[in-house]
PDB file of N, CA and C in Angstrom:
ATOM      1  N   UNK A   1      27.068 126.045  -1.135  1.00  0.00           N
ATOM      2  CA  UNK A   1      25.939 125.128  -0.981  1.00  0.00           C
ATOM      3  C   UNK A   1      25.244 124.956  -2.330  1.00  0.00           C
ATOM      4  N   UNK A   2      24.900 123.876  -2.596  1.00  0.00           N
ATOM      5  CA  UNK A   2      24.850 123.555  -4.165  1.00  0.00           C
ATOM      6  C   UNK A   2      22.866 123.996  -3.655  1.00  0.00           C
ATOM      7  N   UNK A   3      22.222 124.164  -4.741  1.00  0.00           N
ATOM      8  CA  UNK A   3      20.953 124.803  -5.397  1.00  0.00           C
ATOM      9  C   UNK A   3      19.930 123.603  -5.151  1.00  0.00           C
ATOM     10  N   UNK A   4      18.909 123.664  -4.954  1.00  0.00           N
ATOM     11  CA  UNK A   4      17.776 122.411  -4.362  1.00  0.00           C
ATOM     12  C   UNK A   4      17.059 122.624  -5.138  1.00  0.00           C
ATOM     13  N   UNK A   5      16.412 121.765  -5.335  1.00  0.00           N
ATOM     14  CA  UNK A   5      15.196 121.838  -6.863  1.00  0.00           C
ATOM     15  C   UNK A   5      14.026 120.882  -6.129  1.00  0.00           C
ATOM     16  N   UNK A   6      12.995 121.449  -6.362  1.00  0.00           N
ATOM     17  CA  UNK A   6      11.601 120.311  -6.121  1.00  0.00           C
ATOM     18  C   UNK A   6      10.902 119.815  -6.911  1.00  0.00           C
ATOM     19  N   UNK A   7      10.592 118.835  -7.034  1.00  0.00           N
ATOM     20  CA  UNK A   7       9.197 118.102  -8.027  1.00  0.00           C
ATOM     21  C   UNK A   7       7.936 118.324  -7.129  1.00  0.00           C
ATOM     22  N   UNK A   8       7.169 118.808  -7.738  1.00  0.00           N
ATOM     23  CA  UNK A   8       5.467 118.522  -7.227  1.00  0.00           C
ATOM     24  C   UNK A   8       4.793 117.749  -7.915  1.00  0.00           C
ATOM     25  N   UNK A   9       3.680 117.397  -7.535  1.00  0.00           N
ATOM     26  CA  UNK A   9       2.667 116.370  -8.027  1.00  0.00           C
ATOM     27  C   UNK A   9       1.324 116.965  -7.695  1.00  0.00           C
ATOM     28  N   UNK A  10       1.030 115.704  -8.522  1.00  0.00           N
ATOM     29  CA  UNK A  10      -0.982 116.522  -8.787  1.00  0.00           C
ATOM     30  C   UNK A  10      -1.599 115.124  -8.075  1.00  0.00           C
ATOM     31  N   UNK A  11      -1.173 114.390  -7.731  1.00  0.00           N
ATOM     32  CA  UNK A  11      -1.229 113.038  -6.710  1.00  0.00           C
ATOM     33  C   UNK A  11      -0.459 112.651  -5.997  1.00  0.00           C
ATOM     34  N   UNK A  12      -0.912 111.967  -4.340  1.00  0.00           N
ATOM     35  CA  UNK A  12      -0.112 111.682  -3.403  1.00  0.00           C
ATOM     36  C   UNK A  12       0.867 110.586  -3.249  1.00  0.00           C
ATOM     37  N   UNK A  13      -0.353 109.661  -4.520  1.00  0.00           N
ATOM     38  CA  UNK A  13      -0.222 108.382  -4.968  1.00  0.00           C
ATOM     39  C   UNK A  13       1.224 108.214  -5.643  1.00  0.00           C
ATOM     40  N   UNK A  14       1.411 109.534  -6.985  1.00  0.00           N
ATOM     41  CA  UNK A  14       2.745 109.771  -7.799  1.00  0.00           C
ATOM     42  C   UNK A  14       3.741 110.137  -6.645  1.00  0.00           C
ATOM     43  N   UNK A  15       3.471 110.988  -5.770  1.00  0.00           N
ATOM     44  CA  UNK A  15       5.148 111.589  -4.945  1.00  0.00           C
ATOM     45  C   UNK A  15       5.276 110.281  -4.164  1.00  0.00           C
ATOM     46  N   UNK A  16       4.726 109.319  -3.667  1.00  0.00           N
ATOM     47  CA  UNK A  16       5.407 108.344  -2.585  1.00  0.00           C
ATOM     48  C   UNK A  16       5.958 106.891  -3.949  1.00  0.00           C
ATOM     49  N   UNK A  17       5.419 106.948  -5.031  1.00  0.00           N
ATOM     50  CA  UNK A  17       5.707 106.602  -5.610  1.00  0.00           C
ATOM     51  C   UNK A  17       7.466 107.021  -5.883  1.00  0.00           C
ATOM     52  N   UNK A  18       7.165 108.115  -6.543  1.00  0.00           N
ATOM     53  CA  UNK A  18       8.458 108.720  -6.693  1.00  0.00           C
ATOM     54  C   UNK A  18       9.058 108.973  -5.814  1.00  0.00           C
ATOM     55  N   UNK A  19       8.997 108.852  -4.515  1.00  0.00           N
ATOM     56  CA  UNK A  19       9.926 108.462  -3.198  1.00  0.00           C
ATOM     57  C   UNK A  19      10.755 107.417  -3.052  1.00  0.00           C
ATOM     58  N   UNK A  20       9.805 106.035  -3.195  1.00  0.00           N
ATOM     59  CA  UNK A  20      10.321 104.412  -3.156  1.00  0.00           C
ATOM     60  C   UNK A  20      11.061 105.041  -4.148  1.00  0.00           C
ATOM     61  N   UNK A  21      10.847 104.812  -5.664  1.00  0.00           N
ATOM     62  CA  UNK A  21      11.914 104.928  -6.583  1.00  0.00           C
ATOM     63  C   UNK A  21      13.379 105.402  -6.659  1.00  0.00           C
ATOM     64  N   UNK A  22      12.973 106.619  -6.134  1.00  0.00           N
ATOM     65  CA  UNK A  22      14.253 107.666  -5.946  1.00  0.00           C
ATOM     66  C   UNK A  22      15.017 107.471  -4.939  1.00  0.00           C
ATOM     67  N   UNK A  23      14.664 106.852  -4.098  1.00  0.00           N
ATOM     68  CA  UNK A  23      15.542 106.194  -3.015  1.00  0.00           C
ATOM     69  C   UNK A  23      16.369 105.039  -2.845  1.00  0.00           C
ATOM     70  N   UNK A  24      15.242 104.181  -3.977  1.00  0.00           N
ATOM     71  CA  UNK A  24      15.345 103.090  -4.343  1.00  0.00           C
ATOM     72  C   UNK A  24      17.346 102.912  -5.211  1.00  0.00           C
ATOM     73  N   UNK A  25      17.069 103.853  -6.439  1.00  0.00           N
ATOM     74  CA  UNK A  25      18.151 104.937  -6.766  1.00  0.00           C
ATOM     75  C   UNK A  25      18.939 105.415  -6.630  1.00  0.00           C
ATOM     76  N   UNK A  26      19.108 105.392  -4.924  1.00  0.00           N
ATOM     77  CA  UNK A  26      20.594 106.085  -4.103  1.00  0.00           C
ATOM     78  C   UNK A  26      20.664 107.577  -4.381  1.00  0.00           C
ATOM     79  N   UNK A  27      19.391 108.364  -4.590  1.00  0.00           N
ATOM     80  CA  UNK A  27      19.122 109.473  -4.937  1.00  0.00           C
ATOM     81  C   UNK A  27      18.870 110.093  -3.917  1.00  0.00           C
ATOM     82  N   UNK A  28      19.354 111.060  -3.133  1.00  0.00           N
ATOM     83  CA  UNK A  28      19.141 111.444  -1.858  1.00  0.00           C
ATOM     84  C   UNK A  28      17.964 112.469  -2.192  1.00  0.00           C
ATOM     85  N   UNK A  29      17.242 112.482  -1.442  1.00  0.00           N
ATOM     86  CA  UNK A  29      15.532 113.672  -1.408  1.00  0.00           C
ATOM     87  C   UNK A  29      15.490 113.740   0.196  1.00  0.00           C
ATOM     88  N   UNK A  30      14.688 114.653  -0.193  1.00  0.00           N
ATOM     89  CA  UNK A  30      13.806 114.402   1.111  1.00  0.00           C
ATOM     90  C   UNK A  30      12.498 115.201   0.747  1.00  0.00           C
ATOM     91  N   UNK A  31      11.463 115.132   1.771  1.00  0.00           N
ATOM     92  CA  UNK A  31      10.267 115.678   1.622  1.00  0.00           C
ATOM     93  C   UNK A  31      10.237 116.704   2.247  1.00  0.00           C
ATOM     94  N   UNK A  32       9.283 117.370   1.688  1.00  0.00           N
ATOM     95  CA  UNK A  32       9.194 118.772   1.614  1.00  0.00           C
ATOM     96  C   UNK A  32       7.941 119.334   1.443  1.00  0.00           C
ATOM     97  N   UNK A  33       7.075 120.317   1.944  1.00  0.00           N
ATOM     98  CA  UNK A  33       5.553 120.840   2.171  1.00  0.00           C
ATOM     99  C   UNK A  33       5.888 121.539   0.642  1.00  0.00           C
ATOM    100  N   UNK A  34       4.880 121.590  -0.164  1.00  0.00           N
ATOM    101  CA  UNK A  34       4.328 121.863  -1.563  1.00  0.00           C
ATOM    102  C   UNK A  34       4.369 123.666  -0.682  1.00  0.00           C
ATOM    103  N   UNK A  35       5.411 124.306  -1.712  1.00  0.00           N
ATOM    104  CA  UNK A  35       5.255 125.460  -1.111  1.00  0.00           C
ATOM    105  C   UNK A  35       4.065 126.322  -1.890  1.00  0.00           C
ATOM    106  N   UNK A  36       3.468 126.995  -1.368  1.00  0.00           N
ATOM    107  CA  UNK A  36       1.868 127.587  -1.422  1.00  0.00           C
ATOM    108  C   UNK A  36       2.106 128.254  -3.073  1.00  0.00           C
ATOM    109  N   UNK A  37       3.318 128.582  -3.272  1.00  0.00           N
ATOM    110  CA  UNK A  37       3.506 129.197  -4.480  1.00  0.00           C
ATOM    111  C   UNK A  37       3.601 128.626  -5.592  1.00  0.00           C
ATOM    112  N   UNK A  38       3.469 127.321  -5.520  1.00  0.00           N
ATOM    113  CA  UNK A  38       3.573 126.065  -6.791  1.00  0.00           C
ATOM    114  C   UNK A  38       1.720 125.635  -6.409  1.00  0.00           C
ATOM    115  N   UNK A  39       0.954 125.582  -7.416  1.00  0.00           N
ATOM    116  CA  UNK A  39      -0.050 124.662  -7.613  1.00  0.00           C
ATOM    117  C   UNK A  39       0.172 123.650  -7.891  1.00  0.00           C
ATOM    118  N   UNK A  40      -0.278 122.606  -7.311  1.00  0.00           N
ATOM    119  CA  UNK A  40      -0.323 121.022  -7.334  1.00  0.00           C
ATOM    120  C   UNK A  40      -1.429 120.552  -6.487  1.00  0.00           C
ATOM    121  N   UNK A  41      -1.696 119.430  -6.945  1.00  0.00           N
ATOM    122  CA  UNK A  41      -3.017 118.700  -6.263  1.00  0.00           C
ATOM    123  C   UNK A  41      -2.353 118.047  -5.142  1.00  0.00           C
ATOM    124  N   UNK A  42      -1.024 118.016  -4.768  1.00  0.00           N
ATOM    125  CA  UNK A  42      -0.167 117.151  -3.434  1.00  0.00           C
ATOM    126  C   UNK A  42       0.236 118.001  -2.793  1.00  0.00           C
ATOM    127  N   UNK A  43      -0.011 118.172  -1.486  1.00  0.00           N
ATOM    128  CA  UNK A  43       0.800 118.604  -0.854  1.00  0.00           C
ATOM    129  C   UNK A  43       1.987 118.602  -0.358  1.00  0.00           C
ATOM    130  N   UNK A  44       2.390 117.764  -0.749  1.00  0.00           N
ATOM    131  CA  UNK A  44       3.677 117.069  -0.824  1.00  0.00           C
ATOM    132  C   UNK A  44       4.736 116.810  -1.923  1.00  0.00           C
ATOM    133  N   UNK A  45       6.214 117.845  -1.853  1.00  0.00           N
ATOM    134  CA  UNK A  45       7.221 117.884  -3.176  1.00  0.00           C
ATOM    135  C   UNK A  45       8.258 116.980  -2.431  1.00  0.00           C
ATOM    136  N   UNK A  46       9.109 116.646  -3.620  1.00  0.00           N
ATOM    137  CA  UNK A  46      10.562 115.846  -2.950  1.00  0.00           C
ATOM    138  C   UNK A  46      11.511 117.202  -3.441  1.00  0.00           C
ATOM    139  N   UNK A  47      12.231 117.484  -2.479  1.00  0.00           N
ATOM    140  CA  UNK A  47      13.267 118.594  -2.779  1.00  0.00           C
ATOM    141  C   UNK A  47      15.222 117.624  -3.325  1.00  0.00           C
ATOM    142  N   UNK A  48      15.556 117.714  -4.003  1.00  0.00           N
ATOM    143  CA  UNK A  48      16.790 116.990  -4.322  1.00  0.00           C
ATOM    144  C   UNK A  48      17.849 118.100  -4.879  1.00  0.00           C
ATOM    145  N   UNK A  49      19.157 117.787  -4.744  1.00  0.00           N
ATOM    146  CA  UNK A  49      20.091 118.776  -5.195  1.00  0.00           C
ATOM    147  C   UNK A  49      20.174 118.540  -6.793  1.00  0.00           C
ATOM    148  N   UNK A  50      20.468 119.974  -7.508  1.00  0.00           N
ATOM    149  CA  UNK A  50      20.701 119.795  -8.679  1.00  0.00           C
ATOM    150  C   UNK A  50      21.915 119.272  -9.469  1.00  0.00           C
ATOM    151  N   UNK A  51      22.723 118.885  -8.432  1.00  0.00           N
ATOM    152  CA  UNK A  51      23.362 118.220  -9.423  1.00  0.00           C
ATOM    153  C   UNK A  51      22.608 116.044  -9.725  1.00  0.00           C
ATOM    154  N   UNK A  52      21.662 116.179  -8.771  1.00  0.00           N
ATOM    155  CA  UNK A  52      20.744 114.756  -9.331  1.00  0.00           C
ATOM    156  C   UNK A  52      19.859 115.018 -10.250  1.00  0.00           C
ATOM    157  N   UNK A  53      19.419 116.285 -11.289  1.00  0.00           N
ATOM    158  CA  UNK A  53      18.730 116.513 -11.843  1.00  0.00           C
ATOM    159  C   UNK A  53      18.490 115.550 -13.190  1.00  0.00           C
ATOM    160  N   UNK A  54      19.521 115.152 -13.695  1.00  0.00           N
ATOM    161  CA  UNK A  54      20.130 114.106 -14.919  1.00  0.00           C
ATOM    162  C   UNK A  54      19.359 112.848 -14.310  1.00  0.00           C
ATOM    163  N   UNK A  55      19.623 112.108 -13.105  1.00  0.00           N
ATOM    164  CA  UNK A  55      19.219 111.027 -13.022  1.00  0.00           C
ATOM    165  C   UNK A  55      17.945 111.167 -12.399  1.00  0.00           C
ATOM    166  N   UNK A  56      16.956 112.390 -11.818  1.00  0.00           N
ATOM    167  CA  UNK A  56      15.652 112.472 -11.374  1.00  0.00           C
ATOM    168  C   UNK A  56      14.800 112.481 -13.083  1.00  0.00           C
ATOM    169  N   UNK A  57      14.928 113.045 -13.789  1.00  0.00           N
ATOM    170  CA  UNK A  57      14.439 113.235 -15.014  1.00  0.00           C
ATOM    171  C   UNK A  57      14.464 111.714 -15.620  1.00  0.00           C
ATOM    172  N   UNK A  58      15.779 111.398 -15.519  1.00  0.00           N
ATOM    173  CA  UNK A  58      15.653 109.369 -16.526  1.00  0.00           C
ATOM    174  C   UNK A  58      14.750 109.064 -15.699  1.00  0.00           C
ATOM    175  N   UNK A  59      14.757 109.060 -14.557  1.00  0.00           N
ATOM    176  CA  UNK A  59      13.908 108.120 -13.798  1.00  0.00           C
ATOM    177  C   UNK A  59      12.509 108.262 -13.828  1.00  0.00           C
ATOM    178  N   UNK A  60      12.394 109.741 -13.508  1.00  0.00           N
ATOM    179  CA  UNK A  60      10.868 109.975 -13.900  1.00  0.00           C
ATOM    180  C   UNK A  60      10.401 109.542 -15.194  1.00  0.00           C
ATOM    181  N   UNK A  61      11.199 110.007 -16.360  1.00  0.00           N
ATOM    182  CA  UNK A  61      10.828 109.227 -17.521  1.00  0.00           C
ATOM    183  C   UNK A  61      10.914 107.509 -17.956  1.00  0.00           C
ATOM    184  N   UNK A  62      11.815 107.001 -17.187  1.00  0.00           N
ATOM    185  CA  UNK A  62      11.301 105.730 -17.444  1.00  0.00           C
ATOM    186  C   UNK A  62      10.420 105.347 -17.025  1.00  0.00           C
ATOM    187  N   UNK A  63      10.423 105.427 -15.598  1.00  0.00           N
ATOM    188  CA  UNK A  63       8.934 105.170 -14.936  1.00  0.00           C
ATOM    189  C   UNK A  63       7.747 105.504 -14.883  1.00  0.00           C
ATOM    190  N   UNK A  64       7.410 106.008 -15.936  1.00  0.00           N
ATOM    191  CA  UNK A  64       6.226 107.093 -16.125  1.00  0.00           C
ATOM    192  C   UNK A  64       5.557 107.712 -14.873  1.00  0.00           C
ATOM    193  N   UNK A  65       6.418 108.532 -14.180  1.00  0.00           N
ATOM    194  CA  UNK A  65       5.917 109.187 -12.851  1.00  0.00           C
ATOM    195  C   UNK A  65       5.468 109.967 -13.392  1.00  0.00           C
ATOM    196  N   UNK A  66       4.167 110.685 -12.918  1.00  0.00           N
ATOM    197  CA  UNK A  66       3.451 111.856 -13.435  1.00  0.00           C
ATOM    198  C   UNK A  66       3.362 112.559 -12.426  1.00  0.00           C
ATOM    199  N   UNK A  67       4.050 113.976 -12.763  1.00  0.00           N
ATOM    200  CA  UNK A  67       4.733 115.213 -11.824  1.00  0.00           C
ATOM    201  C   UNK A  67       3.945 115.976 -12.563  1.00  0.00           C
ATOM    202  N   UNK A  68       4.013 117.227 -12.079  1.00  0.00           N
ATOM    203  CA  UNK A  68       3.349 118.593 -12.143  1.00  0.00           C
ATOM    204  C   UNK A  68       4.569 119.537 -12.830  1.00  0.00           C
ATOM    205  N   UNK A  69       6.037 119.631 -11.698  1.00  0.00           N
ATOM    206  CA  UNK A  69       6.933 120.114 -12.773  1.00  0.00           C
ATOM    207  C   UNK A  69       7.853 120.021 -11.862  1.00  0.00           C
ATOM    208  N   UNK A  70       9.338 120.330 -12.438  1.00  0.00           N
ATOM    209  CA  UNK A  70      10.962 120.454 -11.225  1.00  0.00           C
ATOM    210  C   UNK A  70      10.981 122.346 -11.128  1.00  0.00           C
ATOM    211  N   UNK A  71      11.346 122.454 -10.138  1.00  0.00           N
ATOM    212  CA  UNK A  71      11.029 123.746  -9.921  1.00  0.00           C
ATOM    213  C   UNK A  71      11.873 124.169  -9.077  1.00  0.00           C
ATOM    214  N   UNK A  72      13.221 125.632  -9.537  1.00  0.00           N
ATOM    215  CA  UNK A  72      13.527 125.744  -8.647  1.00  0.00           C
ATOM    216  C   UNK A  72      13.446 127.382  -7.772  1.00  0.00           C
ATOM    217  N   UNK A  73      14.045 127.912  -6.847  1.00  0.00           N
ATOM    218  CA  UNK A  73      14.015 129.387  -6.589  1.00  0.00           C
ATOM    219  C   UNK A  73      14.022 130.212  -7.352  1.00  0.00           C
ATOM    220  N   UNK A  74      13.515 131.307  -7.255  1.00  0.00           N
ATOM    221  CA  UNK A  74      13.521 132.208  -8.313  1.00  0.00           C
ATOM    222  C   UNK A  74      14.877 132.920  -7.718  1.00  0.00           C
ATOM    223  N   UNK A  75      15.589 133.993  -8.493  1.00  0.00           N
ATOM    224  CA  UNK A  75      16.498 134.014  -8.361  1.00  0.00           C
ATOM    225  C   UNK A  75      16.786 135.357  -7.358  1.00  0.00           C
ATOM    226  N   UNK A  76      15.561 135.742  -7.330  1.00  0.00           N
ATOM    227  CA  UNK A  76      15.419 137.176  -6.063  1.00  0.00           C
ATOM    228  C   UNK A  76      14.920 136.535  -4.797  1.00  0.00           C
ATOM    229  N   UNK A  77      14.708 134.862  -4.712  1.00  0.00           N
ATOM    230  CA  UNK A  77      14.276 134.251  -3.677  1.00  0.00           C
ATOM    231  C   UNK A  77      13.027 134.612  -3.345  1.00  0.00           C
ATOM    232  N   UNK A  78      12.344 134.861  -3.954  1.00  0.00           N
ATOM    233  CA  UNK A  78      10.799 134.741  -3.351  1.00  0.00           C
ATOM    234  C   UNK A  78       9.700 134.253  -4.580  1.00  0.00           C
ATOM    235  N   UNK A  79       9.762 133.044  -4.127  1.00  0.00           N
ATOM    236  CA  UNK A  79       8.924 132.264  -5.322  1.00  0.00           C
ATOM    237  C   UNK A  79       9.855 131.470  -5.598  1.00  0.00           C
ATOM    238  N   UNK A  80       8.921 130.130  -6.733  1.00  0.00           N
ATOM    239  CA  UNK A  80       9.552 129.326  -7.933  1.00  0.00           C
ATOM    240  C   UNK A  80       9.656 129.567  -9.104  1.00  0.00           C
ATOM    241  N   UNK A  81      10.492 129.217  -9.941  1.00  0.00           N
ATOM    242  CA  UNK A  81       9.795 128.684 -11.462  1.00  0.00           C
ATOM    243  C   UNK A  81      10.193 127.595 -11.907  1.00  0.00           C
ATOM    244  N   UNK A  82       9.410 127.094 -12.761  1.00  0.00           N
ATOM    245  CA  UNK A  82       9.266 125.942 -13.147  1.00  0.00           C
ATOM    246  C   UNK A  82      10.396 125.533 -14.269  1.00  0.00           C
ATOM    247  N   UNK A  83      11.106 124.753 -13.987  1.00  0.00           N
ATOM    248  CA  UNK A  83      12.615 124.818 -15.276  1.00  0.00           C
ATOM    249  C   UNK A  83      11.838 123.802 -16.725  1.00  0.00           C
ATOM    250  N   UNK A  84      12.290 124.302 -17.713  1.00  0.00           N
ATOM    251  CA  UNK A  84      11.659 123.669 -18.590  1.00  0.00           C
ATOM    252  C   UNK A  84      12.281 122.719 -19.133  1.00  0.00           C
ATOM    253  N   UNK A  85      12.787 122.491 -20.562  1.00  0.00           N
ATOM    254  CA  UNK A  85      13.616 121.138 -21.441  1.00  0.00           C
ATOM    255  C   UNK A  85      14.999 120.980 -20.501  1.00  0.00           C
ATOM    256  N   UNK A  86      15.215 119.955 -21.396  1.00  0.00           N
ATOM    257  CA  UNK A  86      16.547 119.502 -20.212  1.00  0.00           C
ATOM    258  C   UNK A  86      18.147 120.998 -21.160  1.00  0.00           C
ATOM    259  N   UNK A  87      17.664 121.532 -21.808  1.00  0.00           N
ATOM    260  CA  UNK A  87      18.569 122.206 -22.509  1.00  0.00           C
ATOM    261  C   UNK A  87      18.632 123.514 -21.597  1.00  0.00           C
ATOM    262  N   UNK A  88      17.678 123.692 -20.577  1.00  0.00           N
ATOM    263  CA  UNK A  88      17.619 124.310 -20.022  1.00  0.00           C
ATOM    264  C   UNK A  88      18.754 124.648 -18.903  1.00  0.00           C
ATOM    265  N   UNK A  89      18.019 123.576 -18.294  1.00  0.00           N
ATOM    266  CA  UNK A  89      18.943 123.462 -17.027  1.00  0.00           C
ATOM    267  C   UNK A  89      19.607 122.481 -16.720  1.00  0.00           C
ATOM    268  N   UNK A  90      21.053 122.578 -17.457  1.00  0.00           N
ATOM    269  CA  UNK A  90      22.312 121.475 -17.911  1.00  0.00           C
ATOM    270  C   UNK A  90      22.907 122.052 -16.912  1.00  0.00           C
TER     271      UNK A  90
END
C-alpha cells in the first residue's frame, strides 16, 4: 500500500480551493479531519498518495495555494512531520 501524505491549511477558503483544483487535475484526494497533531487554522487536510506529490507541489505552486505544510506519518506511526524541499522527499 503506497504512503498517504496530507496538506493542511490555515484557511477553509485555501483547502476547497485546493480541492476544485486538484480534482480539477485528475489528482485523486480525498478529505480528511486536520489530525489534532498538525496545527492549522482548517480543520480540514486533503490526504493524496505520494506518488502525486510532484504534481500536488506544481500545482500548489502555480496557483499560489497557501498551505500550512505536506505532511506525512512519522515513521513509529504516531504523529506527523512535516516533509520539507522537494530534495527531500523524491
Amino acid at each position: 500500500m503506497e504512503e498517504e501524505l496530507l496538506i493542511a491549511f490555515d484557511s477553509t477558503q485555501q483547502a476547497l480551493r485546493a480541492e476544485m483544483l486538484l480534482e480539477y487535475a485528475e489528482i485523486e484526494i480525498d478529505i480528511f479531519p486536520t489530525p489534532k497533531e498538525i496545527t492549522a487554522g482548517c480543520a480540514m487536510s486533503i490526504q493524496f498518495s505520494r506518488s502525486a506529490l510532484k504534481g500536488v507541489r506544481l500545482l500548489v505552486a502555480e496557483q499560489n495555494i497557501e498551505i500550512r505544510g505536506i505532511f506525512a506519518r512519522a515513521a513509529q506511526g504516531d504523529g506527523y512531520i512535516e516533509l520539507g524541499g522537494e530534495g527531500e522527499v523524491q
